[in-house]
PDB file of N, CA and C in Angstrom:
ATOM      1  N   UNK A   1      -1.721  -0.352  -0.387  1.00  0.00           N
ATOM      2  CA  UNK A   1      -1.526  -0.636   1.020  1.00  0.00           C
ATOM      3  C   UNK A   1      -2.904  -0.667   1.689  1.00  0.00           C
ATOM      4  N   UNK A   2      -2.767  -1.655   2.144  1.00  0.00           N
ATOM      5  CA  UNK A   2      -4.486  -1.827   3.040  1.00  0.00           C
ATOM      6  C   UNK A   2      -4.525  -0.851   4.208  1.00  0.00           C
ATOM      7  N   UNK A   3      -5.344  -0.769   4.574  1.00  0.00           N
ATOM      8  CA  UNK A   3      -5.629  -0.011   6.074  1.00  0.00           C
ATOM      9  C   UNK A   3      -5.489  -0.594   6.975  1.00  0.00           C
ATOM     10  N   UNK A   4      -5.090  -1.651   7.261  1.00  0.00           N
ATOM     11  CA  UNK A   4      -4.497  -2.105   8.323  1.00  0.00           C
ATOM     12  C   UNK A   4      -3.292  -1.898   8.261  1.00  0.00           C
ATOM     13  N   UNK A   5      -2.503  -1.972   7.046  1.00  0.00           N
ATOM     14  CA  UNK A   5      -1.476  -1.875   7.034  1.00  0.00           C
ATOM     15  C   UNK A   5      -0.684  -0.146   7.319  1.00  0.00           C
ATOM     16  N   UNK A   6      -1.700   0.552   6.836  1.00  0.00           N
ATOM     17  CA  UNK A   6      -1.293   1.686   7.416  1.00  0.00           C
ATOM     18  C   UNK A   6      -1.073   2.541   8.601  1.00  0.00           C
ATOM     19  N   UNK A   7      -2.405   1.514   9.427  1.00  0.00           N
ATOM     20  CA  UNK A   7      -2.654   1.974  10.726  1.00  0.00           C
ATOM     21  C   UNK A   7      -1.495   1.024  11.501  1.00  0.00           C
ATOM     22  N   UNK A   8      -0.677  -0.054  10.814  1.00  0.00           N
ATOM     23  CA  UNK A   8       0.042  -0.317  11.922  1.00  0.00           C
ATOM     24  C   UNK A   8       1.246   0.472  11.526  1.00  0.00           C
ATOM     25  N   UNK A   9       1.765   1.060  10.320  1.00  0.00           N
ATOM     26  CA  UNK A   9       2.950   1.756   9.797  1.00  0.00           C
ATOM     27  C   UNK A   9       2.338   2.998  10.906  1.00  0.00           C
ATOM     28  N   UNK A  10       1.711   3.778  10.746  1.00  0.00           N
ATOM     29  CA  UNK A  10       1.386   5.220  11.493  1.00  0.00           C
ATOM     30  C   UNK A  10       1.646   4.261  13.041  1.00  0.00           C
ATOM     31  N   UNK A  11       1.005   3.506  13.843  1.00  0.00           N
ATOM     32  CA  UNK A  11       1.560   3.416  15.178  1.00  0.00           C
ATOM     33  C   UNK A  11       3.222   2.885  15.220  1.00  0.00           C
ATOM     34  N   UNK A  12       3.577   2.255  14.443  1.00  0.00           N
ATOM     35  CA  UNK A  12       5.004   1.921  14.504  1.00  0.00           C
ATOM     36  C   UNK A  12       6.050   2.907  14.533  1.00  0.00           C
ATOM     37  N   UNK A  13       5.243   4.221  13.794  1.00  0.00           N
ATOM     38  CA  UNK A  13       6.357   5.160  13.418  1.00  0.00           C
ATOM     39  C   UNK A  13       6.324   6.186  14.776  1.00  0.00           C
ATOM     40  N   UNK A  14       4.761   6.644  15.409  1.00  0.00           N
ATOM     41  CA  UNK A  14       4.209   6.903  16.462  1.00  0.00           C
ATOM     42  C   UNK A  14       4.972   6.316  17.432  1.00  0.00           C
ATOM     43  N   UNK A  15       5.353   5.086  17.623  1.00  0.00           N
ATOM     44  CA  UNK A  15       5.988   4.301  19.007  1.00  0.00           C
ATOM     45  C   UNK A  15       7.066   4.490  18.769  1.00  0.00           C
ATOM     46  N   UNK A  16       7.874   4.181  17.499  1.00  0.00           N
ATOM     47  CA  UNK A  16       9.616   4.986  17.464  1.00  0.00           C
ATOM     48  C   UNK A  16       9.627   6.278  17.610  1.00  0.00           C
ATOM     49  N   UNK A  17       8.613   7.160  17.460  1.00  0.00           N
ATOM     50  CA  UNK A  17       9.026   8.677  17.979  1.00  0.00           C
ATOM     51  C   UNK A  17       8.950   8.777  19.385  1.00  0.00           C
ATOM     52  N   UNK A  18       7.601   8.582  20.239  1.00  0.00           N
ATOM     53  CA  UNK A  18       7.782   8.733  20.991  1.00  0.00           C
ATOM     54  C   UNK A  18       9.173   7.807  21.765  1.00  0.00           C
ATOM     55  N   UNK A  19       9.334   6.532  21.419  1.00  0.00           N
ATOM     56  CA  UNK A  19      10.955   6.119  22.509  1.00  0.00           C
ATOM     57  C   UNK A  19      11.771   7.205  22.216  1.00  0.00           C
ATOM     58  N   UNK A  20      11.943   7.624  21.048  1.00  0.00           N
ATOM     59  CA  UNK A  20      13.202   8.211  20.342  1.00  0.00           C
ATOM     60  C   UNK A  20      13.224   9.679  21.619  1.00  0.00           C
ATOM     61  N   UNK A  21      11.943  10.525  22.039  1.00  0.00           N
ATOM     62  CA  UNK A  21      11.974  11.205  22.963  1.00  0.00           C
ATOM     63  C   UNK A  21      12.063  10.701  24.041  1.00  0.00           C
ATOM     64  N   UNK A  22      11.702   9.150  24.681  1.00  0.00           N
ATOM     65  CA  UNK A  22      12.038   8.841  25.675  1.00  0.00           C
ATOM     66  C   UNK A  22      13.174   8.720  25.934  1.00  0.00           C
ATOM     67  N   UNK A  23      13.801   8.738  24.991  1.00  0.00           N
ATOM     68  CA  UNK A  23      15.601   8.616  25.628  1.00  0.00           C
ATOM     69  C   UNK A  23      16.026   9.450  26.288  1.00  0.00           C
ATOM     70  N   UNK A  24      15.533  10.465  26.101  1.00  0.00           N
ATOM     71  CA  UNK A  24      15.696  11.881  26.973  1.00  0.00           C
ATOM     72  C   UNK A  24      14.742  11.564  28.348  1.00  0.00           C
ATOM     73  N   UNK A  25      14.488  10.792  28.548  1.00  0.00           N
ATOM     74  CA  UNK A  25      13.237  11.191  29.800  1.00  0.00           C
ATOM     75  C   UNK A  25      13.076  10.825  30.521  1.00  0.00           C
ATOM     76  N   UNK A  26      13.557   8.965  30.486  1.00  0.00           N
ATOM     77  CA  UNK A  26      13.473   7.968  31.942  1.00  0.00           C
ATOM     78  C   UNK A  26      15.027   7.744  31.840  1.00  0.00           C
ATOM     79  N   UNK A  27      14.656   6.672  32.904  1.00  0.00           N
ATOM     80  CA  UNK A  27      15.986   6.110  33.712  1.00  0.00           C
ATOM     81  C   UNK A  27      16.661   5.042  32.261  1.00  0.00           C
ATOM     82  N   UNK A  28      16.409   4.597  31.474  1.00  0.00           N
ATOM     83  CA  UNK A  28      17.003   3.240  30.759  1.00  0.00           C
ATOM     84  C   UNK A  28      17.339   4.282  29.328  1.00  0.00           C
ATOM     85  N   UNK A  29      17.804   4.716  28.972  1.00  0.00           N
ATOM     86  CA  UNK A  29      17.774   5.460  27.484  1.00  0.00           C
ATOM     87  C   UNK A  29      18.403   4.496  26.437  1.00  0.00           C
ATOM     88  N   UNK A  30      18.724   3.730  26.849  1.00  0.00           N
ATOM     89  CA  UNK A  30      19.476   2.722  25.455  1.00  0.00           C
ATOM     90  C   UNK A  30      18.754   1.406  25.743  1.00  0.00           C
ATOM     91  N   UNK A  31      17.471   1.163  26.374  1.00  0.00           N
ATOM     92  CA  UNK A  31      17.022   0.629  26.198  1.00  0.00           C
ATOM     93  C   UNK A  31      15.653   1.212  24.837  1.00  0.00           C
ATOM     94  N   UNK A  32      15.182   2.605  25.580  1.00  0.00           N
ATOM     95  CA  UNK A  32      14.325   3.331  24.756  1.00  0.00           C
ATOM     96  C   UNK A  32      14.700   3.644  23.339  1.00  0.00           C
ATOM     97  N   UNK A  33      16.171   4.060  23.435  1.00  0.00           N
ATOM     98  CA  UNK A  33      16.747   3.934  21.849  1.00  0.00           C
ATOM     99  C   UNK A  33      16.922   2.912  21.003  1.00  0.00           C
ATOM    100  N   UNK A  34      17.072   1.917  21.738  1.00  0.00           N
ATOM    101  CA  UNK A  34      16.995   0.236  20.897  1.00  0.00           C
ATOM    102  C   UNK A  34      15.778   0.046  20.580  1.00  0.00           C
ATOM    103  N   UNK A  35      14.391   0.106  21.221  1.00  0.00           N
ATOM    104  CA  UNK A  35      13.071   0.003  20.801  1.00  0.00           C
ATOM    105  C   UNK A  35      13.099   1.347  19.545  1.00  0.00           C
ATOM    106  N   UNK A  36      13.094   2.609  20.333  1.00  0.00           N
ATOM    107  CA  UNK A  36      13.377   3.133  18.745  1.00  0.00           C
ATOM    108  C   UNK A  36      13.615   3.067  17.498  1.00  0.00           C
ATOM    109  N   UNK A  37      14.291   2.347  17.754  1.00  0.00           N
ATOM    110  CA  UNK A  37      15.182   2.053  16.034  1.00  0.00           C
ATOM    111  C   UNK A  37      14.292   1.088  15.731  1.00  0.00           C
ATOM    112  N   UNK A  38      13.779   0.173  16.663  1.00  0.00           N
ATOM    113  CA  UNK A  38      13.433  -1.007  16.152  1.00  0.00           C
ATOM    114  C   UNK A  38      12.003  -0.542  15.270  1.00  0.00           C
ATOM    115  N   UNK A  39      11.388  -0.057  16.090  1.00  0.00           N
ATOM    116  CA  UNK A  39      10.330   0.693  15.765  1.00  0.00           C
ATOM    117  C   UNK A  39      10.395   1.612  14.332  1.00  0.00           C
ATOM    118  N   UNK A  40      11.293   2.002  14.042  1.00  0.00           N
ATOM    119  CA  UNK A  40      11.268   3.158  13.131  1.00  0.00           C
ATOM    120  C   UNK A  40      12.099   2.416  11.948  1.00  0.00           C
ATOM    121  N   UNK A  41      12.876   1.188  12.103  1.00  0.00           N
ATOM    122  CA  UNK A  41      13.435   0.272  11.098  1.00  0.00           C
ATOM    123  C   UNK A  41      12.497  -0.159  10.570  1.00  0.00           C
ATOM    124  N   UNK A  42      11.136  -0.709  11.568  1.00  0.00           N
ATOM    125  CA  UNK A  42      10.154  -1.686  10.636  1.00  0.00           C
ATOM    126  C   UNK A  42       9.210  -0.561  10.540  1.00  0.00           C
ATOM    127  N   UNK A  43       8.938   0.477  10.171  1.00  0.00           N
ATOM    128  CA  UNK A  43       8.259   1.555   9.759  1.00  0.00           C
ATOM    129  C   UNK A  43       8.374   1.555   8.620  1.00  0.00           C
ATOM    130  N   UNK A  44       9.366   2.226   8.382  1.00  0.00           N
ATOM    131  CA  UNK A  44      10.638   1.724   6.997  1.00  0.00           C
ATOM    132  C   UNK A  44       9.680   0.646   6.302  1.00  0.00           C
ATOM    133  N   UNK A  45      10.068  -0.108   6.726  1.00  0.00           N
ATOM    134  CA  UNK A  45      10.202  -1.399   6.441  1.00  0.00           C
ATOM    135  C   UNK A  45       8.640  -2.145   5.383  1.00  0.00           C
ATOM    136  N   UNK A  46       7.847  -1.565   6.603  1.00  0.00           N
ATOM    137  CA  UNK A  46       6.068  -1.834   6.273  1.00  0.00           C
ATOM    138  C   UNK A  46       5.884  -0.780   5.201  1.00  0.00           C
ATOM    139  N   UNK A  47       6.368   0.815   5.071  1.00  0.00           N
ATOM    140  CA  UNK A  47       6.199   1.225   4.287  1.00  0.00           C
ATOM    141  C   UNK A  47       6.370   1.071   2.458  1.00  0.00           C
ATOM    142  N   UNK A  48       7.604   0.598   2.850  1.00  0.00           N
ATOM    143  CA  UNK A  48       8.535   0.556   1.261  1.00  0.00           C
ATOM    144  C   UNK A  48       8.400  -0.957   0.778  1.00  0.00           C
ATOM    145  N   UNK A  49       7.976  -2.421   1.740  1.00  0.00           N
ATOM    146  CA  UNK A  49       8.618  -3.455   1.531  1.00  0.00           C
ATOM    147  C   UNK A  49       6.608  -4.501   1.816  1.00  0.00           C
ATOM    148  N   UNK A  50       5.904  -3.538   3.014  1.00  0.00           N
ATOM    149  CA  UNK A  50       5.050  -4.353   3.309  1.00  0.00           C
ATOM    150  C   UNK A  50       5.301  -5.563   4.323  1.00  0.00           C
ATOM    151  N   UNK A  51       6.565  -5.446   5.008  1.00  0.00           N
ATOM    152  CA  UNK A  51       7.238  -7.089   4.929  1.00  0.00           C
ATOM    153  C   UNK A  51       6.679  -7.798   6.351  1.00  0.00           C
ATOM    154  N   UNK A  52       6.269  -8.913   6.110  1.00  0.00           N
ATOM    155  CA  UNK A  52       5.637  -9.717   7.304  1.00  0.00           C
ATOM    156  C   UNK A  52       6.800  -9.798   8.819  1.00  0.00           C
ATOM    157  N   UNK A  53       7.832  -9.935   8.422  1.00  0.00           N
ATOM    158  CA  UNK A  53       8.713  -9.908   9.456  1.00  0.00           C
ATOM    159  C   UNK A  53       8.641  -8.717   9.975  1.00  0.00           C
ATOM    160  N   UNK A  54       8.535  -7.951   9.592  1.00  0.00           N
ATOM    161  CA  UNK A  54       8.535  -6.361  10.255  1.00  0.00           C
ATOM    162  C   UNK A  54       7.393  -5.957  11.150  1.00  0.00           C
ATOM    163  N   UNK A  55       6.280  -6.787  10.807  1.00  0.00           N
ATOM    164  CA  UNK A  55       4.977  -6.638  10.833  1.00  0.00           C
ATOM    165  C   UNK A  55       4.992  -7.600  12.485  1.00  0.00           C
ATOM    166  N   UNK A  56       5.222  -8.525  12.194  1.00  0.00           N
ATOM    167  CA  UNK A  56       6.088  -9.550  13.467  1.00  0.00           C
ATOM    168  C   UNK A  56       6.848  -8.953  14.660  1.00  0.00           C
ATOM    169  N   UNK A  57       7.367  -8.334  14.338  1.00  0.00           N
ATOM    170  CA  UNK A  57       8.366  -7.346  14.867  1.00  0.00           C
ATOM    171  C   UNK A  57       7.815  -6.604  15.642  1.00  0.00           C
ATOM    172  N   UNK A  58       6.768  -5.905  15.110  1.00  0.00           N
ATOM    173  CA  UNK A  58       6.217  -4.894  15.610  1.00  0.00           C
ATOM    174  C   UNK A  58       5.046  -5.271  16.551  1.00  0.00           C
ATOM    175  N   UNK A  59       4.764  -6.244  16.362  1.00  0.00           N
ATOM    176  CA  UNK A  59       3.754  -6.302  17.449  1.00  0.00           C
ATOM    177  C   UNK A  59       4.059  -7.489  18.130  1.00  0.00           C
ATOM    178  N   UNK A  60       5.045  -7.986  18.238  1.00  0.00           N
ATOM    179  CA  UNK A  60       5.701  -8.030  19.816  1.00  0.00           C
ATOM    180  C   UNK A  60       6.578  -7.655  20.649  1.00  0.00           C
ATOM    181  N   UNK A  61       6.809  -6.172  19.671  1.00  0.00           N
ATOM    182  CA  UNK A  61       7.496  -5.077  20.581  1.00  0.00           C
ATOM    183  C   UNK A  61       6.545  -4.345  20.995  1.00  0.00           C
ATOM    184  N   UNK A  62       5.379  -4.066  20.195  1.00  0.00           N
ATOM    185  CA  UNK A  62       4.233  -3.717  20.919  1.00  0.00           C
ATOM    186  C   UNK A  62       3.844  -4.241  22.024  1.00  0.00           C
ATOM    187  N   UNK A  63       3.814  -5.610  21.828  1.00  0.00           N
ATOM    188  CA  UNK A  63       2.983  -6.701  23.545  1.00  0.00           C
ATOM    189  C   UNK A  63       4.235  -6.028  24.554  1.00  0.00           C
ATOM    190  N   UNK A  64       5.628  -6.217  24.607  1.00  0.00           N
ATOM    191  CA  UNK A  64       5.864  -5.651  25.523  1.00  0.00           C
ATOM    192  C   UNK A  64       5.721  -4.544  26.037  1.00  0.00           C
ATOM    193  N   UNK A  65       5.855  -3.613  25.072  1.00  0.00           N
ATOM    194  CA  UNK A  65       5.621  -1.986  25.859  1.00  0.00           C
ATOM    195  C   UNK A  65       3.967  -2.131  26.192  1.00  0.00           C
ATOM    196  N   UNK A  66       3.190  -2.789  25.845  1.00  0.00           N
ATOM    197  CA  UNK A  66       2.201  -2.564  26.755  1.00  0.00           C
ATOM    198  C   UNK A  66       1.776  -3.394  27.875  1.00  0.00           C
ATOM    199  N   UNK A  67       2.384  -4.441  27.835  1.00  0.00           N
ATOM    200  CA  UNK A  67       2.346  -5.102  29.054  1.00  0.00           C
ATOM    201  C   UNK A  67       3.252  -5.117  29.872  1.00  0.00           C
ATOM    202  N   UNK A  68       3.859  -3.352  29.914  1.00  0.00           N
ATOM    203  CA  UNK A  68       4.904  -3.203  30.887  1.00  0.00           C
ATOM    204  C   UNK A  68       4.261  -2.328  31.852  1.00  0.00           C
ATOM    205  N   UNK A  69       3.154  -1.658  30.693  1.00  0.00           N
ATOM    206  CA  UNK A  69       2.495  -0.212  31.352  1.00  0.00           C
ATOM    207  C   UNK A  69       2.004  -0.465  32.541  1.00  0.00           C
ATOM    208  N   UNK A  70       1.443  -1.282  33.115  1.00  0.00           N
ATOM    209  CA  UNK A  70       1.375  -1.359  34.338  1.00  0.00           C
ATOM    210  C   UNK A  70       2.282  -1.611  35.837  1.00  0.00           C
ATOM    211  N   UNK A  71       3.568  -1.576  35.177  1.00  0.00           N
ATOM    212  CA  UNK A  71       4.612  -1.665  36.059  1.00  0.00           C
ATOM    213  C   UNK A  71       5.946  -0.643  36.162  1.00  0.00           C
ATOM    214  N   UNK A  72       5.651   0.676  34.821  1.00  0.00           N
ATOM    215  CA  UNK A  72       6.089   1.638  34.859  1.00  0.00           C
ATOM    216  C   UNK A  72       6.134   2.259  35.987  1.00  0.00           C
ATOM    217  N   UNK A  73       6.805   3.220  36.310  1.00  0.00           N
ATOM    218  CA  UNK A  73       6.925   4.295  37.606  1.00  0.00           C
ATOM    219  C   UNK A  73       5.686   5.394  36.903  1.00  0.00           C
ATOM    220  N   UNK A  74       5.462   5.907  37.921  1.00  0.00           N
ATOM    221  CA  UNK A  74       4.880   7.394  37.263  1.00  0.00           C
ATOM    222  C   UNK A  74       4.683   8.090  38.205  1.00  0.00           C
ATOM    223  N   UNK A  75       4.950   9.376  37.594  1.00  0.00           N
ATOM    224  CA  UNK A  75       5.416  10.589  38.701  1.00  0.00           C
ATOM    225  C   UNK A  75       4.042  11.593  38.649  1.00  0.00           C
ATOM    226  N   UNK A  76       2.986  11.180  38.463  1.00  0.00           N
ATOM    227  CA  UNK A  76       1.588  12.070  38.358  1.00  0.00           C
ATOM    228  C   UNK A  76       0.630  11.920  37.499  1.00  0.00           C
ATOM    229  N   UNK A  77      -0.449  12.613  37.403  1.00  0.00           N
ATOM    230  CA  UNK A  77      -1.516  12.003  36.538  1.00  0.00           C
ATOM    231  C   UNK A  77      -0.733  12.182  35.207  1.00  0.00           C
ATOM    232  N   UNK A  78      -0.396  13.351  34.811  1.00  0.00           N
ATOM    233  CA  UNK A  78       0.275  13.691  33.398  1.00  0.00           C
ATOM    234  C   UNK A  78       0.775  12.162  33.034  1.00  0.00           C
ATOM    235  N   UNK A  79       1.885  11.593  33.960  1.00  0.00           N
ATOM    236  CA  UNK A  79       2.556  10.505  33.666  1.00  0.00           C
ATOM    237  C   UNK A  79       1.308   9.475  33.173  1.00  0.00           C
ATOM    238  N   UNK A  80       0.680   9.164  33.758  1.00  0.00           N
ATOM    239  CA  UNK A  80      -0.725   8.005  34.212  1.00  0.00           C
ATOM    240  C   UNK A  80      -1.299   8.672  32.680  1.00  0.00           C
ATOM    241  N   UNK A  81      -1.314   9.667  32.587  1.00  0.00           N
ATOM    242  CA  UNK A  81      -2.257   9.840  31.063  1.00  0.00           C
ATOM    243  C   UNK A  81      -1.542   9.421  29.529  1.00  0.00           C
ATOM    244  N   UNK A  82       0.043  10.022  29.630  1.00  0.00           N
ATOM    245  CA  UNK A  82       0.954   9.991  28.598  1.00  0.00           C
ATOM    246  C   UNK A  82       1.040   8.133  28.549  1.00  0.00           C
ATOM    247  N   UNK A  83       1.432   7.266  29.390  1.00  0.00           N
ATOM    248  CA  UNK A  83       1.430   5.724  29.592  1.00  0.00           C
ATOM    249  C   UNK A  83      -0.086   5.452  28.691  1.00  0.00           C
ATOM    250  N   UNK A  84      -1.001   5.768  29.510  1.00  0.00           N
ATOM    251  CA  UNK A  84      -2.345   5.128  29.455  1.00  0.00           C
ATOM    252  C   UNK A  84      -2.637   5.155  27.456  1.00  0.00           C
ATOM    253  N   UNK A  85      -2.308   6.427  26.859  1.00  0.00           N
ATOM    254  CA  UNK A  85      -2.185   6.497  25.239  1.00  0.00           C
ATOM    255  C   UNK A  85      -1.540   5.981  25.251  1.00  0.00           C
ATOM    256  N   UNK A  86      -0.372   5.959  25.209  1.00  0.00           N
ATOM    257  CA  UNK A  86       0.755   4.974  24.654  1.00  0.00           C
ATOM    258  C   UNK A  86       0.048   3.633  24.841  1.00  0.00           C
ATOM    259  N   UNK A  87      -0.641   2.931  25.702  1.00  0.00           N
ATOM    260  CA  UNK A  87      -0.800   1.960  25.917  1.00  0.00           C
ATOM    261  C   UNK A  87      -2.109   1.575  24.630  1.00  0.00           C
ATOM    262  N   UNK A  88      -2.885   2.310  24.514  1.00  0.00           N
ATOM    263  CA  UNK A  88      -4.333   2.737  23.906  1.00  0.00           C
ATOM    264  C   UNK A  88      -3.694   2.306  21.955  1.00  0.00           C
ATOM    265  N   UNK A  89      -2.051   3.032  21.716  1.00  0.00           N
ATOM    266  CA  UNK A  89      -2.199   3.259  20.513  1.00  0.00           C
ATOM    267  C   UNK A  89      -1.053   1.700  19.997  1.00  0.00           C
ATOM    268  N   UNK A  90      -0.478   1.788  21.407  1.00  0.00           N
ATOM    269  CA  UNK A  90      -0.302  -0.353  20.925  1.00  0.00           C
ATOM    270  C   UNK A  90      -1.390  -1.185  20.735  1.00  0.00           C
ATOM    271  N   UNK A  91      -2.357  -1.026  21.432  1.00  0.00           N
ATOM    272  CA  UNK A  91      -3.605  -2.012  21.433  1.00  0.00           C
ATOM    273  C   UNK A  91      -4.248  -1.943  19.866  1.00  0.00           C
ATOM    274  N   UNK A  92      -4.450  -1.035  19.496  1.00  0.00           N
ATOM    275  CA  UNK A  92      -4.810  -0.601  17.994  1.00  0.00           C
ATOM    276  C   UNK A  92      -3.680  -1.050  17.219  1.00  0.00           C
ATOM    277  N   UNK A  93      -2.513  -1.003  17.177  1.00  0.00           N
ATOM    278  CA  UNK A  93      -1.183  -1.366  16.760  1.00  0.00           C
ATOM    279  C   UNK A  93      -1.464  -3.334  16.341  1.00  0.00           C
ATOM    280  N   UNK A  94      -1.461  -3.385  17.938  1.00  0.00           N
ATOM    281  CA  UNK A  94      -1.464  -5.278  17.552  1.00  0.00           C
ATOM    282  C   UNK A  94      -3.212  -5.867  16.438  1.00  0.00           C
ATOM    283  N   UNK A  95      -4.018  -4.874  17.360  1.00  0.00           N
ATOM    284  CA  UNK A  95      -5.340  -5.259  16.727  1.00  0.00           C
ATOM    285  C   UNK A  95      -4.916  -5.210  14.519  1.00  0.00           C
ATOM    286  N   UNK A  96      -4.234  -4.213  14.237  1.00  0.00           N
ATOM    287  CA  UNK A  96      -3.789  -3.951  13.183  1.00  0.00           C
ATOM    288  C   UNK A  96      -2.921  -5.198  12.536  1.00  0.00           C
ATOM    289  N   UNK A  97      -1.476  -5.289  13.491  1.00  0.00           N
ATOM    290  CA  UNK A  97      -0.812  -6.526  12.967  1.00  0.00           C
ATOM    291  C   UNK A  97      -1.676  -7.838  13.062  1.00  0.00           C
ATOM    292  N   UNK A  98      -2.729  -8.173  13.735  1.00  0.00           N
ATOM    293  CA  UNK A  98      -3.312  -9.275  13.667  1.00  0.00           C
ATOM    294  C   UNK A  98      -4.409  -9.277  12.386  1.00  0.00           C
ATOM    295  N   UNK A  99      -4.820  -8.039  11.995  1.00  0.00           N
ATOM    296  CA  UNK A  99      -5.395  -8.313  10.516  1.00  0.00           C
ATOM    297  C   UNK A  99      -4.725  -8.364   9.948  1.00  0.00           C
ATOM    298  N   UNK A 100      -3.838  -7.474   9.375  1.00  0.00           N
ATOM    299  CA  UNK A 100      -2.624  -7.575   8.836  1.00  0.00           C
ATOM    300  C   UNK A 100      -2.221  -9.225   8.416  1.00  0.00           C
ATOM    301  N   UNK A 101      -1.688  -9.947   9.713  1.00  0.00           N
ATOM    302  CA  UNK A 101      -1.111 -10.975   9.318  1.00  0.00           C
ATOM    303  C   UNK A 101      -2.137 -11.964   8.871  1.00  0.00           C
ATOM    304  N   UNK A 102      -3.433 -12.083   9.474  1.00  0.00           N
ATOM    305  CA  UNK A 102      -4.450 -12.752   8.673  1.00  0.00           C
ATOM    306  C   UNK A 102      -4.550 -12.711   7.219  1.00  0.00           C
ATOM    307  N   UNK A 103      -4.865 -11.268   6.994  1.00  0.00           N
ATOM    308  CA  UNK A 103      -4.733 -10.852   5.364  1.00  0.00           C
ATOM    309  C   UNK A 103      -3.788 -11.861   4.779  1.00  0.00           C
ATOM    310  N   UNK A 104      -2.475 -11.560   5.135  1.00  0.00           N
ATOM    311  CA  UNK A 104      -1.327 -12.358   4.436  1.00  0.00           C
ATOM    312  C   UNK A 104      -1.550 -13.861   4.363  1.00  0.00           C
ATOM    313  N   UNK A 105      -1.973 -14.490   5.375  1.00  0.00           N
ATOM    314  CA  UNK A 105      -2.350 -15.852   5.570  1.00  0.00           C
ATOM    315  C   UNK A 105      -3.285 -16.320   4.210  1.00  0.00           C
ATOM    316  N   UNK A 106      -4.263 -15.434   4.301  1.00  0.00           N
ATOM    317  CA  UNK A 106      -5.495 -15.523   3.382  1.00  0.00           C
ATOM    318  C   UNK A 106      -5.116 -15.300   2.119  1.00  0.00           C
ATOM    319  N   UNK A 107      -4.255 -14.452   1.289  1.00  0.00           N
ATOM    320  CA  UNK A 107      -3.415 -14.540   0.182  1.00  0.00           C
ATOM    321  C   UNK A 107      -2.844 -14.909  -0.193  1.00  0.00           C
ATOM    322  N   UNK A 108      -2.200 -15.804   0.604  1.00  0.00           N
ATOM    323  CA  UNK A 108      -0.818 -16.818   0.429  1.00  0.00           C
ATOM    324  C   UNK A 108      -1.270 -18.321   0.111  1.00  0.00           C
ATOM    325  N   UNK A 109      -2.690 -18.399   0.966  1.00  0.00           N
ATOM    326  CA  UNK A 109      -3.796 -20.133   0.346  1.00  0.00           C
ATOM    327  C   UNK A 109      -4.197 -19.324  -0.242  1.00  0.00           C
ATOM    328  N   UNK A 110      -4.844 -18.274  -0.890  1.00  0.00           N
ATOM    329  CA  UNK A 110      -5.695 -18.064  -2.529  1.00  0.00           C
ATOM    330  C   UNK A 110      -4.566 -18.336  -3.420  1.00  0.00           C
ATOM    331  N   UNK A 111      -3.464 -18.150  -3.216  1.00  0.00           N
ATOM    332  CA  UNK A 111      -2.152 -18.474  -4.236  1.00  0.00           C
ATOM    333  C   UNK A 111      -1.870 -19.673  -4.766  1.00  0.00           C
ATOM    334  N   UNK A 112      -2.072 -20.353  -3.283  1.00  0.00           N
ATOM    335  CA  UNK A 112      -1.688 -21.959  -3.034  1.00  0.00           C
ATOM    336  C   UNK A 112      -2.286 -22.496  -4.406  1.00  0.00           C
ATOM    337  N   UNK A 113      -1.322 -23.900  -5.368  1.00  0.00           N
ATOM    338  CA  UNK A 113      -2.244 -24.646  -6.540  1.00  0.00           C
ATOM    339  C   UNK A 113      -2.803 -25.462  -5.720  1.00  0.00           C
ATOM    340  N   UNK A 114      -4.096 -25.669  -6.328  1.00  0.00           N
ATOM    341  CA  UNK A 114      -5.179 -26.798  -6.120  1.00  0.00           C
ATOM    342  C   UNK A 114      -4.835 -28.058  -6.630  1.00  0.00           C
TER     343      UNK A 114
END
């Protein structure tokens, strides 16, 4: 497993835990539990399988949760700090799936016959 690939399995699994506690915490909980799963399915998924769809998956469930962060509520700095990581460990997340999917690109023409 490459290191990209790990660093996006560790934030994928990171972003399904934390929703999985957000269900308990804001106003939408079955929205937070549906990202959950989703999150923690393609965890799974990258771990045992590697699989590009998952990889897909994940980082444009990533683009949304972070291009929501600025339109979240927040009830104090605590809030403003807990968002602001979360936001910090998607950005590393997509930066990840975008090597990631390069890699794959780049292995798939070394495969290609001449």
């Amino acid at each position: 497993m490459s290191l990209s690939m790990k660093y996006l399995f560790t934030v994928a699994l990171l972003a399904g835990l934390f929703e999985a506690v957000s269900v308990f915490l804001i106003a939408q909980p079955l929205l937070a539990g549906g990202f959950a799963a989703v999150f923690l399915v393609c965890a799974w998924a990258l771990a045992t399988r590697q699989s590009r769809i998952a990889t897909v998956v994940v980082g444009l469930f990533l683009l949304v949760d972070v291009g929501g962060v600025p339109f979240y509520a927040r009830d104090g700095l605590g809030d403003l700090l807990v968002q602001l990581a979360f936001a910090l460990i998607g950005i590393v997340g997509i930066a990840a799936c975008v090597v990631v999917l390069r890699g794959h690109r780049v292995a798939t023409a070394a495969d290609a016959p001449q």
